[in-house]
C-alpha atoms as a PDB file:
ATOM      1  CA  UNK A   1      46.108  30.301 125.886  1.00  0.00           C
ATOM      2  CA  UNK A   2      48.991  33.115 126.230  1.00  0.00           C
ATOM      3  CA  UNK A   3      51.498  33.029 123.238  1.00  0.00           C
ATOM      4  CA  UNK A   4      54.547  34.971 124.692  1.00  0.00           C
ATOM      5  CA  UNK A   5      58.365  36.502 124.604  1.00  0.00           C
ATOM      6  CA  UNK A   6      60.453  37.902 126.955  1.00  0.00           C
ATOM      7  CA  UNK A   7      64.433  37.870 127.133  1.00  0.00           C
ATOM      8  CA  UNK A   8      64.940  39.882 130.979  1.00  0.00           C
ATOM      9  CA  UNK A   9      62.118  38.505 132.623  1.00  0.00           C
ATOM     10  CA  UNK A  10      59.848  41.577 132.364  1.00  0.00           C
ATOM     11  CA  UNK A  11      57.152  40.346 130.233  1.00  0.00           C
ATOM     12  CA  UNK A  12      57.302  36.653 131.390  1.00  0.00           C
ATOM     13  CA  UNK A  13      56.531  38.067 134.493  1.00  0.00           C
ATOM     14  CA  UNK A  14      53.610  40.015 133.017  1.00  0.00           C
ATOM     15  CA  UNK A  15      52.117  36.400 131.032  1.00  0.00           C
ATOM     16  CA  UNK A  16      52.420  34.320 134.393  1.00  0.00           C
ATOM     17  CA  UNK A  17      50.660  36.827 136.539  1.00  0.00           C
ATOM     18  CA  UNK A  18      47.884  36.888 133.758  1.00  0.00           C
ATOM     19  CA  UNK A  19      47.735  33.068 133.198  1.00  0.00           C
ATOM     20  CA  UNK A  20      47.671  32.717 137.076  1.00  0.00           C
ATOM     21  CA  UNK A  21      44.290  35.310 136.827  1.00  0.00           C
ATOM     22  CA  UNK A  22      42.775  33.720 134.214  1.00  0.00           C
ATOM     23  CA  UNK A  23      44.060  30.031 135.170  1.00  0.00           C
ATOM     24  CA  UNK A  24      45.541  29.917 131.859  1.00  0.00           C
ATOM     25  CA  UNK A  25      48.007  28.099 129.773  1.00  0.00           C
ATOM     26  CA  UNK A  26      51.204  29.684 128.611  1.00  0.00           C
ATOM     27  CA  UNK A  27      53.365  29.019 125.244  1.00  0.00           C
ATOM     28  CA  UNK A  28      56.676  30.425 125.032  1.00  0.00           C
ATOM     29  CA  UNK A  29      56.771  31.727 121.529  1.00  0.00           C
ATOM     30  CA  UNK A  30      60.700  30.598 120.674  1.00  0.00           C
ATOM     31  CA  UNK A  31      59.988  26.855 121.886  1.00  0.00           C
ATOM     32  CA  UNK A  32      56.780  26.442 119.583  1.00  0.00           C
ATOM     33  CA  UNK A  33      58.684  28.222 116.455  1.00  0.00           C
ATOM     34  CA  UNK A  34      61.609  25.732 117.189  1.00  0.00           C
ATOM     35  CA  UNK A  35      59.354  22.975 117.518  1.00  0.00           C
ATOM     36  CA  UNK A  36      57.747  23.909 114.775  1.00  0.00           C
ATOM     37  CA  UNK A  37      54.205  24.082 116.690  1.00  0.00           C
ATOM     38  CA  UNK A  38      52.185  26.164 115.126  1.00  0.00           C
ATOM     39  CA  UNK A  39      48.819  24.713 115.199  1.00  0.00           C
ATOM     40  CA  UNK A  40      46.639  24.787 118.833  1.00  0.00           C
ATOM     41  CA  UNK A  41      42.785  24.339 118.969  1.00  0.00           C
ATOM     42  CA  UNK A  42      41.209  26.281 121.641  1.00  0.00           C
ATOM     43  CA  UNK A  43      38.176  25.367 123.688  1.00  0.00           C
ATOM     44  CA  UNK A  44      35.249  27.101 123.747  1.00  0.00           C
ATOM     45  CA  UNK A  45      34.876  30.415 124.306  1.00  0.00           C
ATOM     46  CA  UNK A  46      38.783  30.494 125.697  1.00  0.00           C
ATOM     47  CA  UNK A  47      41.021  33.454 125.252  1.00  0.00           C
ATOM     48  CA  UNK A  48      43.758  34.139 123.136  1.00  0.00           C
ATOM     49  CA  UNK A  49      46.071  36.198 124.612  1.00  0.00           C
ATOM     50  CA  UNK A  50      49.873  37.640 123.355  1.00  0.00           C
ATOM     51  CA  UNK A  51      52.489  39.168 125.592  1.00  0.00           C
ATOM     52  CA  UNK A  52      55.772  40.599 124.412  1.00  0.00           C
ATOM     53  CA  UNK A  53      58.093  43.245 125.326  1.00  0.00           C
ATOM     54  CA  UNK A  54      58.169  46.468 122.748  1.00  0.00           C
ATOM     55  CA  UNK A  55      61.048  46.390 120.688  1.00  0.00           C
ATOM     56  CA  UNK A  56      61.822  49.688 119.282  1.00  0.00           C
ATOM     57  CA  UNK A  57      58.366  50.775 118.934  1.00  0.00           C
ATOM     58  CA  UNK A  58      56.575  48.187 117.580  1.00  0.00           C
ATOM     59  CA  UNK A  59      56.237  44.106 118.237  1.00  0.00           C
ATOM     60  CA  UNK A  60      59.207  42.601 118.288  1.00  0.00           C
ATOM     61  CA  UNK A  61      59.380  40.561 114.383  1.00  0.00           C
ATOM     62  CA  UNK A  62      59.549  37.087 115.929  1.00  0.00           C
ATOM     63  CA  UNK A  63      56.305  37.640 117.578  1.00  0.00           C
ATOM     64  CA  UNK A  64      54.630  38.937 114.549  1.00  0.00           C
ATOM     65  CA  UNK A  65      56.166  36.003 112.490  1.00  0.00           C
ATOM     66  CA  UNK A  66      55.118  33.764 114.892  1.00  0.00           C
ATOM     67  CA  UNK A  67      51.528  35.037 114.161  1.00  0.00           C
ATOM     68  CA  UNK A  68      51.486  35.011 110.971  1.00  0.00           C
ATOM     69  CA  UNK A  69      51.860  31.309 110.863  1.00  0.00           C
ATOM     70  CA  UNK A  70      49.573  30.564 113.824  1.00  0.00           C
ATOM     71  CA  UNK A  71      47.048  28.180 112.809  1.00  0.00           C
ATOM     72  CA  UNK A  72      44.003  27.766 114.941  1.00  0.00           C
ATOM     73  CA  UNK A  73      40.836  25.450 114.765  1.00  0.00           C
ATOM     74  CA  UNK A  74      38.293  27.909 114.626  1.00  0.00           C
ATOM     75  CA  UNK A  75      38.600  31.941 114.807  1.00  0.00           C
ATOM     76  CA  UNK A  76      39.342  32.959 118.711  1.00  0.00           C
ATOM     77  CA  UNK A  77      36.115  35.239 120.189  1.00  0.00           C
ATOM     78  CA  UNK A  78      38.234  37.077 122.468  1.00  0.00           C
ATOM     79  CA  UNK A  79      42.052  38.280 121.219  1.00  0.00           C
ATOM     80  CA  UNK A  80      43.985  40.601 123.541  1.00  0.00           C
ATOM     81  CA  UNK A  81      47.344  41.664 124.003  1.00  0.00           C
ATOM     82  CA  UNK A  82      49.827  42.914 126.535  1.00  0.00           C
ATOM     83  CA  UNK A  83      53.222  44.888 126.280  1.00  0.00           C
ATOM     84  CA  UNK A  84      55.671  46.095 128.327  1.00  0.00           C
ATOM     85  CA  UNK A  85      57.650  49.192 127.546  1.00  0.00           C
ATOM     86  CA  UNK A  86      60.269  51.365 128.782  1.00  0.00           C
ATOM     87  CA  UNK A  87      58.221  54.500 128.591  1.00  0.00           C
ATOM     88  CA  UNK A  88      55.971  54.064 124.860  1.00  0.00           C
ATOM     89  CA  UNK A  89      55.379  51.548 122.445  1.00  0.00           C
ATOM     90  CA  UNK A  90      54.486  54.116 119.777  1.00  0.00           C
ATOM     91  CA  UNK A  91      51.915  52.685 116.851  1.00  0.00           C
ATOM     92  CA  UNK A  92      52.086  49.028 118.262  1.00  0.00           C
ATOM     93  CA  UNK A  93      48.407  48.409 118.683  1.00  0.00           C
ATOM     94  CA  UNK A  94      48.104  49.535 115.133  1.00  0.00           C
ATOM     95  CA  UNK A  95      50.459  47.081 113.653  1.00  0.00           C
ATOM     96  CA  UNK A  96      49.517  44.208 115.724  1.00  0.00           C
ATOM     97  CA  UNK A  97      45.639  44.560 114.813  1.00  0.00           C
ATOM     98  CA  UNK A  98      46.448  44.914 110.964  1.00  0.00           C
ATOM     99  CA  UNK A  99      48.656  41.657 111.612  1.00  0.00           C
ATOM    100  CA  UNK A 100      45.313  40.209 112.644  1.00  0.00           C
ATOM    101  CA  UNK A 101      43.160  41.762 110.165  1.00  0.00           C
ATOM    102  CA  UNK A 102      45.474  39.626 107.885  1.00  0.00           C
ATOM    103  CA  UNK A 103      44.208  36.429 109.572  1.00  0.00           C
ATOM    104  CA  UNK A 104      40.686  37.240 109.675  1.00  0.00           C
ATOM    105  CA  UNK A 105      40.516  38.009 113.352  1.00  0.00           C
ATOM    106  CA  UNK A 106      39.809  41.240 115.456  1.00  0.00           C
ATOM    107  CA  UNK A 107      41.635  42.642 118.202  1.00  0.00           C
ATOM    108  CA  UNK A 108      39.296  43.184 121.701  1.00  0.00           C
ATOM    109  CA  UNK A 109      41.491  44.407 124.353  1.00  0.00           C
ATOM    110  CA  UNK A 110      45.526  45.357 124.639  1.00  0.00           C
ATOM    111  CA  UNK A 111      47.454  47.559 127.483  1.00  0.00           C
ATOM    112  CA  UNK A 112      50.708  48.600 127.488  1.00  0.00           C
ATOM    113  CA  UNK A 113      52.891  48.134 130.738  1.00  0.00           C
ATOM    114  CA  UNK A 114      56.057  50.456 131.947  1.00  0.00           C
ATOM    115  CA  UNK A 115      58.905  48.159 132.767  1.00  0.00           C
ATOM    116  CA  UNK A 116      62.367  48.818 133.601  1.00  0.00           C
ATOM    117  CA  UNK A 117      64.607  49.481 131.071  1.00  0.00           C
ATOM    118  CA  UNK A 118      66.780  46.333 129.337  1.00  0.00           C
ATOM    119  CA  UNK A 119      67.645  47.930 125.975  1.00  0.00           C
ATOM    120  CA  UNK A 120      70.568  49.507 126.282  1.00  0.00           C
ATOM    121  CA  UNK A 121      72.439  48.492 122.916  1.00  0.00           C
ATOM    122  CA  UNK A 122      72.927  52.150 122.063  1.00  0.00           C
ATOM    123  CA  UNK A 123      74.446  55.755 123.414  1.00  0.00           C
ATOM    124  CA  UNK A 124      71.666  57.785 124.639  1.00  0.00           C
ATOM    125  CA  UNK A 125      69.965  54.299 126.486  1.00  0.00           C
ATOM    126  CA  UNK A 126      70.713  53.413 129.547  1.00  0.00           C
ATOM    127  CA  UNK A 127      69.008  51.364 132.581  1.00  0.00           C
ATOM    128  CA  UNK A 128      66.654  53.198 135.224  1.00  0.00           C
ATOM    129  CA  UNK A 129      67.538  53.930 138.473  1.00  0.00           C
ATOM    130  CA  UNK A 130      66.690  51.074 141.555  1.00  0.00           C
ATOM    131  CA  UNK A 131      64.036  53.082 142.772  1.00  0.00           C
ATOM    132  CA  UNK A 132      62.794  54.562 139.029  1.00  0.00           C
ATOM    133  CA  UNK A 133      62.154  50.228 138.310  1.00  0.00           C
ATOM    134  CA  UNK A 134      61.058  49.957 141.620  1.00  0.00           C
ATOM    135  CA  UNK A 135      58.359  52.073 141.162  1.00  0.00           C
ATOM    136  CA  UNK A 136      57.522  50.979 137.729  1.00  0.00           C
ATOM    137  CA  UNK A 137      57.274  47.284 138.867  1.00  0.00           C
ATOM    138  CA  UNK A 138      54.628  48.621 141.801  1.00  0.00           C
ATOM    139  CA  UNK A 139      52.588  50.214 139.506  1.00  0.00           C
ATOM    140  CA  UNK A 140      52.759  47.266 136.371  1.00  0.00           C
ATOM    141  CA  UNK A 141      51.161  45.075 139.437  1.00  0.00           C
ATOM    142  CA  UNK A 142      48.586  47.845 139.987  1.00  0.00           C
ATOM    143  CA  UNK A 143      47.607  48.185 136.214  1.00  0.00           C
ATOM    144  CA  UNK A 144      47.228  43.946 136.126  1.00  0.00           C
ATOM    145  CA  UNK A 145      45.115  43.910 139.511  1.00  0.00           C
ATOM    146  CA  UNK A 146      43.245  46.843 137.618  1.00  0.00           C
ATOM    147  CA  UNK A 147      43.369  45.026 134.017  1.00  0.00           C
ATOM    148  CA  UNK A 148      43.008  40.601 134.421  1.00  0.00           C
ATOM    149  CA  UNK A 149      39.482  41.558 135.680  1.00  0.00           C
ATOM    150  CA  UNK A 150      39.010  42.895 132.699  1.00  0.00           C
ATOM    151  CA  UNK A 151      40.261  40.314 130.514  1.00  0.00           C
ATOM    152  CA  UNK A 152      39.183  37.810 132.608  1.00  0.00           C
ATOM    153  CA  UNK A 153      35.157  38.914 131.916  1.00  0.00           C
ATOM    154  CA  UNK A 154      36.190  40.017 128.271  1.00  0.00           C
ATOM    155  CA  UNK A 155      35.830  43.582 127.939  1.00  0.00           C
ATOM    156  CA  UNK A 156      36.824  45.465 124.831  1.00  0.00           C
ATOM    157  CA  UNK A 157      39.455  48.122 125.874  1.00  0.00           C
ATOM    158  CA  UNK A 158      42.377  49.636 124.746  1.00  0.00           C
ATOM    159  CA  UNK A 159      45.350  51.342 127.083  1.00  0.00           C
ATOM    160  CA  UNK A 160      48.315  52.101 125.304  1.00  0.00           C
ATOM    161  CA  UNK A 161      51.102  54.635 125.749  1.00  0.00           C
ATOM    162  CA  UNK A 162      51.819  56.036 122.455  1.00  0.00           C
ATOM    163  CA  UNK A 163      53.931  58.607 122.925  1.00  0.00           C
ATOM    164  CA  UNK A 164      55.248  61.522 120.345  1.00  0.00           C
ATOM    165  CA  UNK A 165      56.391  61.264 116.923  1.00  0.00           C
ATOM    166  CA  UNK A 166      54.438  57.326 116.910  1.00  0.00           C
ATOM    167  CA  UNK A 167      54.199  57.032 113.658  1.00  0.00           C
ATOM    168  CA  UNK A 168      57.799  58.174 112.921  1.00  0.00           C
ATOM    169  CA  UNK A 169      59.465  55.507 115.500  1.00  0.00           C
ATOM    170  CA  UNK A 170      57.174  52.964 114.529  1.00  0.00           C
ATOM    171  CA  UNK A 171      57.696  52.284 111.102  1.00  0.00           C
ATOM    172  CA  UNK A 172      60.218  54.436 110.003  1.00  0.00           C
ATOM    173  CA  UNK A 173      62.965  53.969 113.221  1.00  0.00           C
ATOM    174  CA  UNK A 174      61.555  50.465 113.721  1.00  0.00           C
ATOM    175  CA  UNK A 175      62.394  49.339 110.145  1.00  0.00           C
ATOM    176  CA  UNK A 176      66.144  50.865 110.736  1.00  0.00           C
ATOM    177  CA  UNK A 177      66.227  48.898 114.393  1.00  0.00           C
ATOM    178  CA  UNK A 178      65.578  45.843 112.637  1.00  0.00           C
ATOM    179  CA  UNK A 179      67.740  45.489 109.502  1.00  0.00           C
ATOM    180  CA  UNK A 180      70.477  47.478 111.265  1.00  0.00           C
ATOM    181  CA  UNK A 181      70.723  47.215 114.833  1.00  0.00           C
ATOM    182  CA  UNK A 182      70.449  43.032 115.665  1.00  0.00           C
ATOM    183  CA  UNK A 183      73.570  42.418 114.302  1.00  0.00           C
ATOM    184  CA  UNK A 184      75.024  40.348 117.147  1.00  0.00           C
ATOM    185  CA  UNK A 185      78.694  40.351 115.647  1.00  0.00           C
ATOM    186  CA  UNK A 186      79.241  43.388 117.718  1.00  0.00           C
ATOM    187  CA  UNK A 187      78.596  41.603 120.923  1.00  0.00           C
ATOM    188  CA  UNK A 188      82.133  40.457 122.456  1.00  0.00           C
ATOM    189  CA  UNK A 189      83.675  39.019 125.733  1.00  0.00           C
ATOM    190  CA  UNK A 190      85.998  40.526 128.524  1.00  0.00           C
ATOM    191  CA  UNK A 191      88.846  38.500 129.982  1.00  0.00           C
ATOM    192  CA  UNK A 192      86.464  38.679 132.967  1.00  0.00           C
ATOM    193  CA  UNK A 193      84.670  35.641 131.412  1.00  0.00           C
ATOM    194  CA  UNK A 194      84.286  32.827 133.427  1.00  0.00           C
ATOM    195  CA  UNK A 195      83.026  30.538 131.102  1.00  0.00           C
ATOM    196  CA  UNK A 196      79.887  29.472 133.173  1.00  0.00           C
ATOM    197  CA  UNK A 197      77.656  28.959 130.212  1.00  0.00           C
ATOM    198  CA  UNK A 198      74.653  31.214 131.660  1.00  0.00           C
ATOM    199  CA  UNK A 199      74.363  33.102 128.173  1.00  0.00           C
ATOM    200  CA  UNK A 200      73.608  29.944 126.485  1.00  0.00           C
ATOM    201  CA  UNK A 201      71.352  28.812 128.920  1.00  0.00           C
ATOM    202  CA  UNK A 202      69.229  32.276 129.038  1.00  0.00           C
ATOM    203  CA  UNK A 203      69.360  32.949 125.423  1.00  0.00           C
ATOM    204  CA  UNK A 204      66.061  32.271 124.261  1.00  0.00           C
ATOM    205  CA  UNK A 205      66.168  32.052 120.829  1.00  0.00           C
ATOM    206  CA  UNK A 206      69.694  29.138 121.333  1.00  0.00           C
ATOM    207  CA  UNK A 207      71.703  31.679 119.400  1.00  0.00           C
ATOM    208  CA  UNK A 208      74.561  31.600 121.958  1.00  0.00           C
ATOM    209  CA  UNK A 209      76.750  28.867 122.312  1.00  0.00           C
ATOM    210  CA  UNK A 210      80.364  28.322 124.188  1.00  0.00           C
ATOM    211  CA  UNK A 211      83.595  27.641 121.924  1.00  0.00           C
ATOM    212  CA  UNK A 212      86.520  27.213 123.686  1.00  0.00           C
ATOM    213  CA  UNK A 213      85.037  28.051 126.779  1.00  0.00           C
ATOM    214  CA  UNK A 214      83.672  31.525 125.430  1.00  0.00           C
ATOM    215  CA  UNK A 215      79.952  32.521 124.114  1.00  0.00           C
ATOM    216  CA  UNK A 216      80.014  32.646 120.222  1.00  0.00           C
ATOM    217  CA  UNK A 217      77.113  34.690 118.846  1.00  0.00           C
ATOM    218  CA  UNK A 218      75.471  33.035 115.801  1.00  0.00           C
ATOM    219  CA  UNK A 219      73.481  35.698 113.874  1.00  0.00           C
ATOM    220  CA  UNK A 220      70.067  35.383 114.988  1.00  0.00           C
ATOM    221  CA  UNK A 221      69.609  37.518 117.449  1.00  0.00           C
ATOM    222  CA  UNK A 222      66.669  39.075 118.345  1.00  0.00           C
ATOM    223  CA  UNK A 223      68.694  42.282 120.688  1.00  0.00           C
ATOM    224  CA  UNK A 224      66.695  41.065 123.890  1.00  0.00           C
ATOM    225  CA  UNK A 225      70.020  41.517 125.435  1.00  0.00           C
ATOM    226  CA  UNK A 226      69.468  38.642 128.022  1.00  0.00           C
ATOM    227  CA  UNK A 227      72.963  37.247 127.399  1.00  0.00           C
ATOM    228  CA  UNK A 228      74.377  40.829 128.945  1.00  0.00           C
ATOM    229  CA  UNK A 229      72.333  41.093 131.705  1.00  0.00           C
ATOM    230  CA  UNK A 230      72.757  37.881 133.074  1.00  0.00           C
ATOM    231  CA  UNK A 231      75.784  37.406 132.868  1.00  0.00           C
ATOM    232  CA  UNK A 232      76.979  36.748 136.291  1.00  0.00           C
ATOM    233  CA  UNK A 233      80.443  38.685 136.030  1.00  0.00           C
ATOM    234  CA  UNK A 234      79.187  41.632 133.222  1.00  0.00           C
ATOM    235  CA  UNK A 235      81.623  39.896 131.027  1.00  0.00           C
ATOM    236  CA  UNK A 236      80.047  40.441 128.274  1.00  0.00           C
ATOM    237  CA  UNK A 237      79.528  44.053 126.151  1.00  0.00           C
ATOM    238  CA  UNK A 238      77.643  45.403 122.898  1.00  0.00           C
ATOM    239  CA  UNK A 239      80.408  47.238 120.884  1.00  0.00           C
ATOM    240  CA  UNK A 240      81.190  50.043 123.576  1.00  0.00           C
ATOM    241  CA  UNK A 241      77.741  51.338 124.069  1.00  0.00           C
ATOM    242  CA  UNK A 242      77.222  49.258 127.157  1.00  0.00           C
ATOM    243  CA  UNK A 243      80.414  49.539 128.587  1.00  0.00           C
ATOM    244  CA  UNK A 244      79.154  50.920 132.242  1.00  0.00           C
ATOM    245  CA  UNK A 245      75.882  50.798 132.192  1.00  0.00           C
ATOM    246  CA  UNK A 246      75.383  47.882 134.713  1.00  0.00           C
ATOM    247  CA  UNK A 247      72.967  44.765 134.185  1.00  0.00           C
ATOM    248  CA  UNK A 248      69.049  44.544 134.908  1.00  0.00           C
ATOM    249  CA  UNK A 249      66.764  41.223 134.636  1.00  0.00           C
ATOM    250  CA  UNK A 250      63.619  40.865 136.298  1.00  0.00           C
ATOM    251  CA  UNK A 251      64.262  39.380 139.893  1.00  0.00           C
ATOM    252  CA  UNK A 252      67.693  40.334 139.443  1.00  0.00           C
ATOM    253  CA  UNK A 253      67.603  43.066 142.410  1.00  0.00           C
ATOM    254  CA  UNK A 254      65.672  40.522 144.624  1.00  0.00           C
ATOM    255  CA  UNK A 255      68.570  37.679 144.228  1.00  0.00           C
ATOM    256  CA  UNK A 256      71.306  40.219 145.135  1.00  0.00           C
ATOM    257  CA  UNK A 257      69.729  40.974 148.333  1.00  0.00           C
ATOM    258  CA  UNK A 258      69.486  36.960 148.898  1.00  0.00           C
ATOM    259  CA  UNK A 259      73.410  37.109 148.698  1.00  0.00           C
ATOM    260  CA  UNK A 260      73.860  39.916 151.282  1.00  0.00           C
ATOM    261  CA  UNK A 261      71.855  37.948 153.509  1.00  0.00           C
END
């Protein structure tokens, strides 16, 4: 079983390739805590896995307070994790094993993953360049090909890019991100809205919904930033810090040649 998140596609696209090389079930983490489905039994000897995109240097809080009320059967053998990242995910691997040690289970095997950029909610972050996520996506599918093998015949290993100053982002600039910079009231519309309802349909924690025709944040967001980048007319901007900065979702590139076609 693969408990994951993603808001721009890149680490759904990491948990399918891994539950299509270990022929495994997925569970999208915002469905089960809406549902309320927290309790799973696993078979015997099956894997627990966790994918999730790195939120400011750490897990993003949903994921870890979706663990914290995970309730399985009997204690999994075999827990790994994989994140994707910009460029580092700082002390991650040390917060999400501590989050386990809470449970009474042990972390075997985690990797981190370079994606393309998608956080772009501040000055100073913007989006990579086509051939920068080009490249990155390339060698994420070279790291998996290395790395389901791995998982697959349950090896203990542990490949994370930490990055400087870890500690510092991770639970000093991670604590800021996260009482300070979700607040979703800063989010706003262009007159080039078209009313097409596409935020609502991608966010995926529901916290978008149309009034009068336009999306109406409700205060529990999460800052995947899905809404923005799909939206098919870049109608929609964070305060003025993404004003320019263009739009990036996983397959996005890949349906924009499909048009020119």
């Amino acid at each position: 079983m693969i408990c994951y998140f993603s808001g721009c596609g890149n680490s759904r696209y990491l948990a399918e390739t891994i539950a299509a090389g270990l022929h495994d079930t997925l569970v999208f983490i915002p469905e089960a805590a809406r549902e309320n489905r927290y309790e799973f039994t696993l078979a015997e000897g099956e894997r627990l896995g966790f994918v999730f995109p790195i939120y400011a240097w750490a897990p993003p809080k949903l994921v870890l307070d979706f663990l914290k009320q995970l309730q399985l059967a009997s204690k999994p053998d075999y827990l790994y994790f994989a994140c994707t990242c910009g460029d580092e995910c700082g002390k991650t691997e040390e917060i999400f094993r501590k989050a386990l040690q809470e449970k009474g289970w042990e972390l075997s095997a985690c990797f981190s993953t370079k994606m393309p950029e998608t956080y772009i909610g501040m000055r100073g972050f913007n989006l990579d360049s086509e051939e920068k996520a080009k490249q990155k996506i390339e060698a994420a599918g070279t790291k998996m090909t290395r790395n389901i093998p791995r998982l697959f015949n349950k090896e203990h290993f542990s490949e994370m890019d930490l990055g400087k100053g870890a500690w510092l982002k991770s639970y000093v600039i991670n604590g800021s991100f996260n009482k300070f910079a979700t607040d979703d009231r800063k989010y706003r519309f262009t007159d080039k809205c078209i009313s097409c309802g596409k935020c609502v349909e991608v966010c995926p924690l529901q916290n978008v919904t149309l009034e009068d025709g336009h999306p109406k944040w409700n205060g529990h967001c999460t800052m995947c930033m899905a809404c923005y980048h799909h939206c098919p007319v870049n109608a929609i901007q964070y305060g003025k810090a993404t004003e320019g900065k263009g739009q990036y979702y996983f397959g996005r590139q890949k349906k924009l040649e499909d048009r020119r076609k």
